[in-house]
PDB file of N, CA and C in Angstrom:
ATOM      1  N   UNK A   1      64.776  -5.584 -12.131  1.00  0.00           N
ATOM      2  CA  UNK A   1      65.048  -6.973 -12.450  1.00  0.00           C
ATOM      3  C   UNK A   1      66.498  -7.297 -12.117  1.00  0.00           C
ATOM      4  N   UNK A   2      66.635  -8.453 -11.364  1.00  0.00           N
ATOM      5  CA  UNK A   2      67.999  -8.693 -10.869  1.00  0.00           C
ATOM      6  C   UNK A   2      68.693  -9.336 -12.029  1.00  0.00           C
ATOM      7  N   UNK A   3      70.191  -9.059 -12.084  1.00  0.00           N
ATOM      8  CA  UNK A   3      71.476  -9.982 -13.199  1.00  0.00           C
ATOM      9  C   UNK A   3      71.897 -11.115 -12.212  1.00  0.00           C
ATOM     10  N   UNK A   4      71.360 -12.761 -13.255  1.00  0.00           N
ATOM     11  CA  UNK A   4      71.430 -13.312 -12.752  1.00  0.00           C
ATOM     12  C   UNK A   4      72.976 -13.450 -13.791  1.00  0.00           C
ATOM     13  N   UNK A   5      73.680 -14.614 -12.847  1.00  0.00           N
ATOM     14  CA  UNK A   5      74.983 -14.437 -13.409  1.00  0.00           C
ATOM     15  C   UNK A   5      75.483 -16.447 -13.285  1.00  0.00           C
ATOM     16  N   UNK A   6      76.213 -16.534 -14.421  1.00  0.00           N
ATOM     17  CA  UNK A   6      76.645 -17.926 -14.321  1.00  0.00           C
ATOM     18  C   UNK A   6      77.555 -18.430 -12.822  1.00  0.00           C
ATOM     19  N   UNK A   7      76.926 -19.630 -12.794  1.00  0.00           N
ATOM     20  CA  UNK A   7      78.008 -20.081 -11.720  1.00  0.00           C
ATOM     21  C   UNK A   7      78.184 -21.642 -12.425  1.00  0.00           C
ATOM     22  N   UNK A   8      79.677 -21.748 -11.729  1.00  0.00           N
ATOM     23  CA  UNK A   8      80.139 -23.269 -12.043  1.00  0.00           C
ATOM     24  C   UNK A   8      80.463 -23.875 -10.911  1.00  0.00           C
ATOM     25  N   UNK A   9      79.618 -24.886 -10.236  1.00  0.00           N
ATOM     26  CA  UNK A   9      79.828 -25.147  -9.004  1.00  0.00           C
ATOM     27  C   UNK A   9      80.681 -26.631  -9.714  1.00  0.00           C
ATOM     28  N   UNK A  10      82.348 -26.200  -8.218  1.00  0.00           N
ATOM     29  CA  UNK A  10      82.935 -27.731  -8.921  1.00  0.00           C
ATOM     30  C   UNK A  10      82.728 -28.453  -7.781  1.00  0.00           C
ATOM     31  N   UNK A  11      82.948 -29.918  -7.576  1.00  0.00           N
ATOM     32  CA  UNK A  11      82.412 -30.732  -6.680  1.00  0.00           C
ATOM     33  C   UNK A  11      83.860 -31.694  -7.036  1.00  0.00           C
ATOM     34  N   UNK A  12      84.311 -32.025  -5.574  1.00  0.00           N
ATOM     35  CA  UNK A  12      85.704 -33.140  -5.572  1.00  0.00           C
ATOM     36  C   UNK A  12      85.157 -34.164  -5.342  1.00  0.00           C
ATOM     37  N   UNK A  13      86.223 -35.221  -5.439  1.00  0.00           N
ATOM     38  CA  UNK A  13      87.844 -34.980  -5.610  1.00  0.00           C
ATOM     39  C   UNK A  13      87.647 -34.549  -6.913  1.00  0.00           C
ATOM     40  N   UNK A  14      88.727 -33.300  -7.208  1.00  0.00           N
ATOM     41  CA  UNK A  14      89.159 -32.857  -8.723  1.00  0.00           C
ATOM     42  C   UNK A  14      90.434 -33.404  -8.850  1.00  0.00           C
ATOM     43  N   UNK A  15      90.476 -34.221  -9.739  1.00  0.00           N
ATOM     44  CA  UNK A  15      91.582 -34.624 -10.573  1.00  0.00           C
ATOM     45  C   UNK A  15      92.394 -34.274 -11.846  1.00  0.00           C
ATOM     46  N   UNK A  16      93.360 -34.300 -12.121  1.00  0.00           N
ATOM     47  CA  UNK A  16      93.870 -33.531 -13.429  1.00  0.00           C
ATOM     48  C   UNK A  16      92.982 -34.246 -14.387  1.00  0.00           C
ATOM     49  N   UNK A  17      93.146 -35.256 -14.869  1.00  0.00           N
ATOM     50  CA  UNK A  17      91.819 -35.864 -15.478  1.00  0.00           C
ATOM     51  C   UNK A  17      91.130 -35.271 -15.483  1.00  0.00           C
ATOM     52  N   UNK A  18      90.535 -34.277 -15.030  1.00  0.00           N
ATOM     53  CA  UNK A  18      89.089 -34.340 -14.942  1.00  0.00           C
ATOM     54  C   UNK A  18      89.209 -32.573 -15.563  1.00  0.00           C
ATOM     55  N   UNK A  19      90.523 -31.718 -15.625  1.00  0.00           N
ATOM     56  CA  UNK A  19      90.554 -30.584 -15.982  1.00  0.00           C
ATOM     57  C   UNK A  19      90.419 -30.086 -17.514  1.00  0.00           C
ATOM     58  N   UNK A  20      90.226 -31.078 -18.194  1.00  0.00           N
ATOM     59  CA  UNK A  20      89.986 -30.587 -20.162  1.00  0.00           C
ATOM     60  C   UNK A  20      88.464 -30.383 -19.652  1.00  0.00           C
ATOM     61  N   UNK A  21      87.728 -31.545 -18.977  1.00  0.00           N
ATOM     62  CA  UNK A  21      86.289 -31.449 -18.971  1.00  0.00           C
ATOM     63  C   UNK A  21      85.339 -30.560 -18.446  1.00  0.00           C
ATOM     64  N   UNK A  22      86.109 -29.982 -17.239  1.00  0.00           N
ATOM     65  CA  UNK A  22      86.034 -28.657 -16.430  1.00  0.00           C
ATOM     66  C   UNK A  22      86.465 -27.632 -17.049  1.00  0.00           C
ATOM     67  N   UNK A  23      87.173 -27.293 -17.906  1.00  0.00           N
ATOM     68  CA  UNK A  23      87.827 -26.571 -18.988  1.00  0.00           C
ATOM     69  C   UNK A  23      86.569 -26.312 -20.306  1.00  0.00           C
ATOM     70  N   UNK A  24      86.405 -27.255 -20.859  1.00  0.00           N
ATOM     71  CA  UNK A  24      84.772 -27.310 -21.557  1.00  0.00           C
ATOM     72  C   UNK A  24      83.835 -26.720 -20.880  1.00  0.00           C
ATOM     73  N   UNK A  25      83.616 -26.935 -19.911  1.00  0.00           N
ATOM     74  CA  UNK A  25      82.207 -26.814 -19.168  1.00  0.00           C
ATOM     75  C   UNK A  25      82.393 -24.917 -19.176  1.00  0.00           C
ATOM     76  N   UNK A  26      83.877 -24.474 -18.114  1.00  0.00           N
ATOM     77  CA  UNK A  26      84.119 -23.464 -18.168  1.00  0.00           C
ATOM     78  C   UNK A  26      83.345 -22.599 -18.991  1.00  0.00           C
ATOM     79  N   UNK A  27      84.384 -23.074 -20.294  1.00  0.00           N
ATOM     80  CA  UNK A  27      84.173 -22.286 -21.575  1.00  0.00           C
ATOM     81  C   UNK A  27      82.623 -21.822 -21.955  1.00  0.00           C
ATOM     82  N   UNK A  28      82.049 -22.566 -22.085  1.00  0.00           N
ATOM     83  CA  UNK A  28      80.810 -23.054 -22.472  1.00  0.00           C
ATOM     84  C   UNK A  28      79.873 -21.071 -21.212  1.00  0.00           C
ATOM     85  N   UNK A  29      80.006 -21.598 -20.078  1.00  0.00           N
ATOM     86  CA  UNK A  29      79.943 -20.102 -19.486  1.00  0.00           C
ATOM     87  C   UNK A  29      80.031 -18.928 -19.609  1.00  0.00           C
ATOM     88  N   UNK A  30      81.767 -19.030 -20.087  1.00  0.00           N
ATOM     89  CA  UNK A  30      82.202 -17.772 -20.122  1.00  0.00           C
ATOM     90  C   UNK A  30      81.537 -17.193 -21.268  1.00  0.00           C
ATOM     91  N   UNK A  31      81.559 -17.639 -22.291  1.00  0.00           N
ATOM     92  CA  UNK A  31      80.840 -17.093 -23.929  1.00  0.00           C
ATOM     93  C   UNK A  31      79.092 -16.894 -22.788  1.00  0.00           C
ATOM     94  N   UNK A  32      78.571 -17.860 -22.241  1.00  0.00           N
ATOM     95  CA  UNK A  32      77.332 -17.244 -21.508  1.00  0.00           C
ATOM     96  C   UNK A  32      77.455 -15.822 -20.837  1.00  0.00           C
ATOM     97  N   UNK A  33      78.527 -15.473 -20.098  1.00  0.00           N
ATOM     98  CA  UNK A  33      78.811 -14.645 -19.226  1.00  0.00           C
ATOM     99  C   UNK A  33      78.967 -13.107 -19.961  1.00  0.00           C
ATOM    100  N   UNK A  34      79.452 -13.498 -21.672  1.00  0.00           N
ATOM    101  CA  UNK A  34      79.147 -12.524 -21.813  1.00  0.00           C
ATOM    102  C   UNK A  34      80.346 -11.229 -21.934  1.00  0.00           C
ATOM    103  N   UNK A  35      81.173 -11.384 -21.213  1.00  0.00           N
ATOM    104  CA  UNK A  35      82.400 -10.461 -20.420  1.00  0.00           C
ATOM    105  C   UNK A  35      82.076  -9.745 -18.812  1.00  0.00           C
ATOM    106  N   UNK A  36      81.095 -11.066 -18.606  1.00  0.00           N
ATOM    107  CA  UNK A  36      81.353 -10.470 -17.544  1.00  0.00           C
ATOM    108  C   UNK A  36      81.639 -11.084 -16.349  1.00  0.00           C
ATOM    109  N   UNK A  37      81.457 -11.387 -15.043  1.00  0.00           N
ATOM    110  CA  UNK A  37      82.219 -12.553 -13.759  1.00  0.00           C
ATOM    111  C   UNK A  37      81.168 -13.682 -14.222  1.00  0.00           C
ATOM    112  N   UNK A  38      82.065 -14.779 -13.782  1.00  0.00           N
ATOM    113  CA  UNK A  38      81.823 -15.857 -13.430  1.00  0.00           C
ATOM    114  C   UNK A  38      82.113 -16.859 -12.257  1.00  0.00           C
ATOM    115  N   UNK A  39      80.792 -17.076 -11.623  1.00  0.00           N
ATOM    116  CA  UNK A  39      81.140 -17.502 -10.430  1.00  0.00           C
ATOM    117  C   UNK A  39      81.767 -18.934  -9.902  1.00  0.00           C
ATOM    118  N   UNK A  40      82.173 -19.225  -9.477  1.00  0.00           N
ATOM    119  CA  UNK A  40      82.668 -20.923  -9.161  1.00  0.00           C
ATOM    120  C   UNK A  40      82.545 -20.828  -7.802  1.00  0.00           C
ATOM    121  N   UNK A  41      82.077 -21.995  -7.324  1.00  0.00           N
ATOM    122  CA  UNK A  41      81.162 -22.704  -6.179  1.00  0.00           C
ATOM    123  C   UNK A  41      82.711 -23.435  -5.717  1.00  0.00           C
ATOM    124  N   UNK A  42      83.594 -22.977  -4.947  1.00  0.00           N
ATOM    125  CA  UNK A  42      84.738 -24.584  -4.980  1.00  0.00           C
ATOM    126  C   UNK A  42      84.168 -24.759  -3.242  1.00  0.00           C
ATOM    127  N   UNK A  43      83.011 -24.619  -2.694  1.00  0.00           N
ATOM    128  CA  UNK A  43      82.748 -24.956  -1.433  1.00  0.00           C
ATOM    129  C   UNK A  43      82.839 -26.377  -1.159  1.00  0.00           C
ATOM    130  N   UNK A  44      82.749 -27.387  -2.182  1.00  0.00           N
ATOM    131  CA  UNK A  44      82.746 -28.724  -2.054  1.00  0.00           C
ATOM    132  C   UNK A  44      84.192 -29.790  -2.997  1.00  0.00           C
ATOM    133  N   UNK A  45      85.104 -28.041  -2.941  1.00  0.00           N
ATOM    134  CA  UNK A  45      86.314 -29.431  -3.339  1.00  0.00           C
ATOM    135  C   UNK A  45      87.658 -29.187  -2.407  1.00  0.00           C
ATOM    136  N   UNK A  46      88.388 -30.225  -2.196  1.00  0.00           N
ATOM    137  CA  UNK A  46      88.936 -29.986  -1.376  1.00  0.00           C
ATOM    138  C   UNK A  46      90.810 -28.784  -1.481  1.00  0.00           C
ATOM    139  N   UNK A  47      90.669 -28.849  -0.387  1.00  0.00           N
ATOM    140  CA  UNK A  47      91.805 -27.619  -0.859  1.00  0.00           C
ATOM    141  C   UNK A  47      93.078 -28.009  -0.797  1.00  0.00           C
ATOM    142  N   UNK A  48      93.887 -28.471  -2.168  1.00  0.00           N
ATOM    143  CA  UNK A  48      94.616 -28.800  -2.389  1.00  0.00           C
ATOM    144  C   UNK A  48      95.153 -28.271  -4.203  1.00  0.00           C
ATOM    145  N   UNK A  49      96.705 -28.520  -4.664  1.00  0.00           N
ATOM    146  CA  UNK A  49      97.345 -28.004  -4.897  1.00  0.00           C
ATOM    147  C   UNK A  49      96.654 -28.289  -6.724  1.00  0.00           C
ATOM    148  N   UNK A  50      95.752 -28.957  -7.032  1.00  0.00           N
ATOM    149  CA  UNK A  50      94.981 -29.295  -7.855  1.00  0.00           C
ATOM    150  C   UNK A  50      93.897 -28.873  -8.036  1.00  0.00           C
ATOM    151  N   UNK A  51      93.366 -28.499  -7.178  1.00  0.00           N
ATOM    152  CA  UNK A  51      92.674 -27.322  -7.484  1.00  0.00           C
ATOM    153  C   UNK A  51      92.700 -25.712  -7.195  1.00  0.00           C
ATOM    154  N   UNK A  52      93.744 -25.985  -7.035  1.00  0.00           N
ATOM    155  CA  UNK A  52      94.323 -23.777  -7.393  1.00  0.00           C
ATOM    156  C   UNK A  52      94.904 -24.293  -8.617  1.00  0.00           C
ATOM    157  N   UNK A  53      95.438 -25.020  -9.171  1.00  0.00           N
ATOM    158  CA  UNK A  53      95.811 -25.472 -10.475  1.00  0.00           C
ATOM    159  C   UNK A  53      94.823 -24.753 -11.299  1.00  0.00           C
ATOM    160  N   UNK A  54      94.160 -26.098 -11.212  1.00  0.00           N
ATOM    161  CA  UNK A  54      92.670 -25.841 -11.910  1.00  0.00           C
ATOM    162  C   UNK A  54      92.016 -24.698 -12.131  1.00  0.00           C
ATOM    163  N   UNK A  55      91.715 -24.043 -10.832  1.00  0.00           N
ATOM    164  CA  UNK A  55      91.298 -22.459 -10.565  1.00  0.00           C
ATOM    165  C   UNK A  55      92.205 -21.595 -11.057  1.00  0.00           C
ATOM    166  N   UNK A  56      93.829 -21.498 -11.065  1.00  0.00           N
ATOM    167  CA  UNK A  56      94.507 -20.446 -11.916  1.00  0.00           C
ATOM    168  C   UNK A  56      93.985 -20.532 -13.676  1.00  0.00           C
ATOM    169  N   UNK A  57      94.282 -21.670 -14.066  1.00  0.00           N
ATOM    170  CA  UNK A  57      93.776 -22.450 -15.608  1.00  0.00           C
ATOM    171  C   UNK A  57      92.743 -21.733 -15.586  1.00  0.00           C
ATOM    172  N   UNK A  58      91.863 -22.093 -14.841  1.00  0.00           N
ATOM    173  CA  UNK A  58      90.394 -21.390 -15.595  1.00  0.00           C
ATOM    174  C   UNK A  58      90.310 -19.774 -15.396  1.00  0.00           C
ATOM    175  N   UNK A  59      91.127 -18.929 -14.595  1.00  0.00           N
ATOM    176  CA  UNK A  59      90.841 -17.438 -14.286  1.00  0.00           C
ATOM    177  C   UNK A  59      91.458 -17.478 -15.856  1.00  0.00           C
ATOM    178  N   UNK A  60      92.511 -17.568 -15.908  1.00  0.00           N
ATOM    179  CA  UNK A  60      93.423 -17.321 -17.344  1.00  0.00           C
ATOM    180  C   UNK A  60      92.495 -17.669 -18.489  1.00  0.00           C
ATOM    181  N   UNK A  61      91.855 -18.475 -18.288  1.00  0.00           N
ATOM    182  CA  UNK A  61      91.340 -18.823 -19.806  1.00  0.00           C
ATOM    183  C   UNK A  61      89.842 -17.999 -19.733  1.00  0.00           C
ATOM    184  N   UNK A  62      89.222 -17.604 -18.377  1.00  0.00           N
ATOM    185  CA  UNK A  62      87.953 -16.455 -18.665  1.00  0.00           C
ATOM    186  C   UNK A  62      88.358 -15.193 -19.066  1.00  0.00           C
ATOM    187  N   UNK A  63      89.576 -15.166 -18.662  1.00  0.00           N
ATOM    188  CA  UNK A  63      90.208 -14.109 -19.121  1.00  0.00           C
ATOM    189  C   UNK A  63      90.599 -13.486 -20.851  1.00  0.00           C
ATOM    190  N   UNK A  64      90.703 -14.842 -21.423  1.00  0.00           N
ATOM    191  CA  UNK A  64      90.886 -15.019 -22.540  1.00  0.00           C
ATOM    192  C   UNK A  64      89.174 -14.692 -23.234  1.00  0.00           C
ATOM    193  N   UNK A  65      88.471 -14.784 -22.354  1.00  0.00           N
ATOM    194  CA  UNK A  65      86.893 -14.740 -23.196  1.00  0.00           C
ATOM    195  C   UNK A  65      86.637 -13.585 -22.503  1.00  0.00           C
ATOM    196  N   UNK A  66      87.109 -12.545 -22.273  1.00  0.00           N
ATOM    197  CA  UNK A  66      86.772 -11.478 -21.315  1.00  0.00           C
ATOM    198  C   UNK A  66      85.708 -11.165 -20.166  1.00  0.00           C
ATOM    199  N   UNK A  67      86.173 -12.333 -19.340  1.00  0.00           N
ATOM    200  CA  UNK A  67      85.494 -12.200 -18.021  1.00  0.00           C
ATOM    201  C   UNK A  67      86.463 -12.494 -17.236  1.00  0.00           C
ATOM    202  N   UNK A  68      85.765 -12.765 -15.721  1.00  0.00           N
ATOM    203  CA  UNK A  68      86.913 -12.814 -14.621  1.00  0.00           C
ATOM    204  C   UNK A  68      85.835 -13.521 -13.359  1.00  0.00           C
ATOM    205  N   UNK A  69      86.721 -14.601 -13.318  1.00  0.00           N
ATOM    206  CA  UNK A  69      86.055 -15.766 -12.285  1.00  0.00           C
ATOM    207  C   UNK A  69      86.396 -15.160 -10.686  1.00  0.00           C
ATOM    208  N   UNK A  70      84.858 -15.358 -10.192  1.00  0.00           N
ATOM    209  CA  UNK A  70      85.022 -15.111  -8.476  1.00  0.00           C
ATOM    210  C   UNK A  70      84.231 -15.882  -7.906  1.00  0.00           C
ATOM    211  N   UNK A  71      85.347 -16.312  -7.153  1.00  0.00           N
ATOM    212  CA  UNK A  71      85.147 -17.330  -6.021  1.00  0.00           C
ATOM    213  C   UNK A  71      84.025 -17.096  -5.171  1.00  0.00           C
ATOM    214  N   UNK A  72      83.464 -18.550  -4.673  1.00  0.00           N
ATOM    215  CA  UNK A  72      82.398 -18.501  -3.882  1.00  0.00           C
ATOM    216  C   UNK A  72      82.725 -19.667  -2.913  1.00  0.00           C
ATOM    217  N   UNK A  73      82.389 -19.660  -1.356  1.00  0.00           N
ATOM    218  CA  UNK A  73      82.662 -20.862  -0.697  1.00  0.00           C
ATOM    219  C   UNK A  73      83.872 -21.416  -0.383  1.00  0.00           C
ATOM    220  N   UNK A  74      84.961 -20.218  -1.087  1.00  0.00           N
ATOM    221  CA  UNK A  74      86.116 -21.112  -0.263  1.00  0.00           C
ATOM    222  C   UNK A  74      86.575 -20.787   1.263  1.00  0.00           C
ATOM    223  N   UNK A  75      87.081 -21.962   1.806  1.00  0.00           N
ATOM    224  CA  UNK A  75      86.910 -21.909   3.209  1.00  0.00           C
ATOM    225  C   UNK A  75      88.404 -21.227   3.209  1.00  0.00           C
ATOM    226  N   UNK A  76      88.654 -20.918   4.626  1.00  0.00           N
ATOM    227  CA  UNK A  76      90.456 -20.916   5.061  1.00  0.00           C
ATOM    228  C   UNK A  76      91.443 -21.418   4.616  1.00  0.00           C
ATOM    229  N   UNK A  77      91.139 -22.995   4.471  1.00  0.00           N
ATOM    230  CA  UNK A  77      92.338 -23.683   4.095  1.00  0.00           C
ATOM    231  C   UNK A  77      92.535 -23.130   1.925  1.00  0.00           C
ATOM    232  N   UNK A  78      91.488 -23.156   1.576  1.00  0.00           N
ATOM    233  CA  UNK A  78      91.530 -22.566   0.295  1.00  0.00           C
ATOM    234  C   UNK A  78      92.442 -21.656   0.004  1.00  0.00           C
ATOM    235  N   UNK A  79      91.836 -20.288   0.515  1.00  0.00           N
ATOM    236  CA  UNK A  79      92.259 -19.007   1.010  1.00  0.00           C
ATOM    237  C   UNK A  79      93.946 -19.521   1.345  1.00  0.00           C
ATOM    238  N   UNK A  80      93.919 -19.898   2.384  1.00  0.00           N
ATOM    239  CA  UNK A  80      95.444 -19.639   2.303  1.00  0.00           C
ATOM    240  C   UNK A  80      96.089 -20.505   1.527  1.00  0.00           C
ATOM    241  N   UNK A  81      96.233 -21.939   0.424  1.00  0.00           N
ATOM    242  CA  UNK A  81      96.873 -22.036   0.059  1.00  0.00           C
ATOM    243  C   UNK A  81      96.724 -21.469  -1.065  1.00  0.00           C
ATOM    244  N   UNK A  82      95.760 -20.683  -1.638  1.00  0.00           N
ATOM    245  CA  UNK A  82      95.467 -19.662  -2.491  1.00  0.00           C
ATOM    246  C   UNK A  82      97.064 -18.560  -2.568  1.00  0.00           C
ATOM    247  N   UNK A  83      97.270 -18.289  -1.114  1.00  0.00           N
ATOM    248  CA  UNK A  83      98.261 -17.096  -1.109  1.00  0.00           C
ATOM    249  C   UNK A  83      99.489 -17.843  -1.005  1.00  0.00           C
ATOM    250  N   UNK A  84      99.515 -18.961  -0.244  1.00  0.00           N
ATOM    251  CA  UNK A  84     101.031 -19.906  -0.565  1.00  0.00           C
ATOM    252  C   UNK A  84     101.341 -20.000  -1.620  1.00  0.00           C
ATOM    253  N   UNK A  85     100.823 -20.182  -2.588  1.00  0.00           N
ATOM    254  CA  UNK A  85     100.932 -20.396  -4.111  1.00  0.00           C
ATOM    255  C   UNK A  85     101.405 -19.079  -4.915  1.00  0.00           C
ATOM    256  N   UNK A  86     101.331 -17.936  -4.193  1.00  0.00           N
ATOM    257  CA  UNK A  86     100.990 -16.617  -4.750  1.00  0.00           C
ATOM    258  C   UNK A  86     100.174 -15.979  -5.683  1.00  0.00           C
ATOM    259  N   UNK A  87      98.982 -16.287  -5.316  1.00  0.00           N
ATOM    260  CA  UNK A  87      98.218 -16.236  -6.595  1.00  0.00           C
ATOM    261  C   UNK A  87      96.964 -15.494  -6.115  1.00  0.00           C
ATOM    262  N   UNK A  88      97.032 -15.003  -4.698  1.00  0.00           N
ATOM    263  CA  UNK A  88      95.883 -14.199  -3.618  1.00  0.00           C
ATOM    264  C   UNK A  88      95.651 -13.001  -4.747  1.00  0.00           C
ATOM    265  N   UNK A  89      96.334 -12.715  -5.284  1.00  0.00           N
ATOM    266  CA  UNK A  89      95.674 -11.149  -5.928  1.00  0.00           C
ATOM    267  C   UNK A  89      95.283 -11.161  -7.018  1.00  0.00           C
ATOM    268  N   UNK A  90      95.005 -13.129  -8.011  1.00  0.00           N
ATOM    269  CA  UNK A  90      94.555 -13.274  -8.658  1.00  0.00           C
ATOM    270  C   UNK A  90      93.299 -13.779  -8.151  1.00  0.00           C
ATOM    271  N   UNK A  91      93.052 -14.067  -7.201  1.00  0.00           N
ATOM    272  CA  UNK A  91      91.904 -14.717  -6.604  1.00  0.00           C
ATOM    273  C   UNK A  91      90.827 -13.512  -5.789  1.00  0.00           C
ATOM    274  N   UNK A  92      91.528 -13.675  -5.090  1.00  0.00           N
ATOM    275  CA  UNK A  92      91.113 -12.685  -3.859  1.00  0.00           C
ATOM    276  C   UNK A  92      91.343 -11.124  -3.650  1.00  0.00           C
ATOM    277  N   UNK A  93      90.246 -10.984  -3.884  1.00  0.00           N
ATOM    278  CA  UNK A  93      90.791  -9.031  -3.996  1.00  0.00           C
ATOM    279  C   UNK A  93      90.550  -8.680  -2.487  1.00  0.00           C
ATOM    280  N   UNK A  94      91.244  -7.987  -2.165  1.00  0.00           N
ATOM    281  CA  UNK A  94      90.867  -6.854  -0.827  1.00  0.00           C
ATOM    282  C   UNK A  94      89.283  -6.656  -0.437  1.00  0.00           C
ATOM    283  N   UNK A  95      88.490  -6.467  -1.369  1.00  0.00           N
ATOM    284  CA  UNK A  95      86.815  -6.252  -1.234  1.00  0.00           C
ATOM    285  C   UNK A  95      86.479  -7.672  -0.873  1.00  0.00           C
ATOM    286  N   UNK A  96      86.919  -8.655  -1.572  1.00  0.00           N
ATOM    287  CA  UNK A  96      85.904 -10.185  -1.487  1.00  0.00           C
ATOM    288  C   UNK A  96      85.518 -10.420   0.175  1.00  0.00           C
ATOM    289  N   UNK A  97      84.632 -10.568   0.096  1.00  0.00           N
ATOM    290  CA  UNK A  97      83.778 -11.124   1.236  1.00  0.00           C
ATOM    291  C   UNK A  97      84.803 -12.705   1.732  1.00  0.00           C
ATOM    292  N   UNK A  98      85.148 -12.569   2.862  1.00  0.00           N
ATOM    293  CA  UNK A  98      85.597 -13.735   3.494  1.00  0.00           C
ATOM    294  C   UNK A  98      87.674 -13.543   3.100  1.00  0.00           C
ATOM    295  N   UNK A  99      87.685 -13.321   2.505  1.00  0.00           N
ATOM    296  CA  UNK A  99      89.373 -12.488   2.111  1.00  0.00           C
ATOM    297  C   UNK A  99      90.374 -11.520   2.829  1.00  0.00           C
ATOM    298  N   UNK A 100      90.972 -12.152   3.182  1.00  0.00           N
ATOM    299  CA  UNK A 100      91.428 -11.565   4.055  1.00  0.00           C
ATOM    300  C   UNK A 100      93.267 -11.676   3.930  1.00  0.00           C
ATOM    301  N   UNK A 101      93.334 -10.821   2.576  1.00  0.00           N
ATOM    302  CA  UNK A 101      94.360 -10.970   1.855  1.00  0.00           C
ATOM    303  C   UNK A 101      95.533 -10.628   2.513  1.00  0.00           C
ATOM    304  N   UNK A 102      95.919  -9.530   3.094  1.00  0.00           N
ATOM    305  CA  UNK A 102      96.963  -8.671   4.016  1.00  0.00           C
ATOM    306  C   UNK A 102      97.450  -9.603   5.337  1.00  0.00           C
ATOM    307  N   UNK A 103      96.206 -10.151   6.109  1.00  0.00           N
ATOM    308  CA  UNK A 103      96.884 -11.362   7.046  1.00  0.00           C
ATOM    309  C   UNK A 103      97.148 -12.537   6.345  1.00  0.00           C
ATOM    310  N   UNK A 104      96.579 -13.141   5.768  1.00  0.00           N
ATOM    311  CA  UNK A 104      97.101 -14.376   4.844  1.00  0.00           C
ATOM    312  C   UNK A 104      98.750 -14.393   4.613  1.00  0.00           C
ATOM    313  N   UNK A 105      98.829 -13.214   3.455  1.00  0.00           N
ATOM    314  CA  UNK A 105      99.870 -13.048   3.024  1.00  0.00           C
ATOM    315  C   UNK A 105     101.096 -12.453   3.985  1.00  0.00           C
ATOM    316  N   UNK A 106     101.024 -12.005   5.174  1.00  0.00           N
ATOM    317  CA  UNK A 106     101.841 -11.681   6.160  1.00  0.00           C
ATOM    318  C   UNK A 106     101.990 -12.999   6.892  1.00  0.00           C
ATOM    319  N   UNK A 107     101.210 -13.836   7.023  1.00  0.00           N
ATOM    320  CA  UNK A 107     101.386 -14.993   7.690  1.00  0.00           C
ATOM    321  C   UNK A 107     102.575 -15.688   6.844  1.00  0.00           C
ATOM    322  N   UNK A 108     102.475 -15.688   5.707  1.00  0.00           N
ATOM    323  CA  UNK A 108     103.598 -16.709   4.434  1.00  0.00           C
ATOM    324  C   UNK A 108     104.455 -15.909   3.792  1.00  0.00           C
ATOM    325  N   UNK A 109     105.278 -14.556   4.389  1.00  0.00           N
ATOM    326  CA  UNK A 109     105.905 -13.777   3.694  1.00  0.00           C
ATOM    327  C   UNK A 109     106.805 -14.358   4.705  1.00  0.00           C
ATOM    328  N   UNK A 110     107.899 -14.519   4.045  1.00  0.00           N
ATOM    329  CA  UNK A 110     109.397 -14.878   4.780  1.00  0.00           C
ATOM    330  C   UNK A 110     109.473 -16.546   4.618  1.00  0.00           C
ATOM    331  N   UNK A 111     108.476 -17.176   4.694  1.00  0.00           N
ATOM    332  CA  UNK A 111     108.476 -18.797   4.506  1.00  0.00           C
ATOM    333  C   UNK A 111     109.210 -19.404   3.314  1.00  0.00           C
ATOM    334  N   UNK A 112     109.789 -20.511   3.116  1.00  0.00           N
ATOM    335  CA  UNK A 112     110.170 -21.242   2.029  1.00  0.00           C
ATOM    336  C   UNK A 112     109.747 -22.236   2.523  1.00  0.00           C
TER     337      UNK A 112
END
């Protein structure tokens, strides 16, 4: 029998507004999840500095319910401002499918 596992698919534009309610919803999962991953869908929001916001907020707070959110669907532009931000090794591990942490982060090492 397969473990089916929570996902939170978010859908943009995400607005700060809109992060207590996404924050609820979160929560509401993670106690589902159990301690264990939780998935988020961000294939349909756009990649900007509001939602790695958002996405740091919520790793930290599954964290707080002992699980650990993994990404699903994020494209390139995600991904790398994922690592502009410095936050690739909270996101993106070395294993994740589509991650490609070591060039990312060599691309934006030396930048200001």
């Amino acid at each position: 029998m397969a473990v089916t596992r929570p996902v939170l698919a978010i859908r943009g534009p995400l607005l700060r507004e809109d992060l207590p309610g996404l924050y609820r919803r979160a929560c509401l999962l993670f106690r589902a999840a159990g301690g264990g991953q939780l998935r988020v869908d961000v294939a349909r929001v756009a990649s900007n500095a509001v939602a790695v916001d958002a996405l740091a907020r919520l790793q930290l707070a599954s964290r707080r319910h002992g699980c650990r959110i993994v990404l699903e669907g994020a494209d390139q532009d995600m991904r790398d401002l994922i690592a502009l931000m410095g936050l690739e090794e909270v996101f993106l591990s070395p294993g994740a499918a589509g991650a490609r942490t070591g060039e990312t982060a060599a691309r934006y090492r030396g930048r200001t």
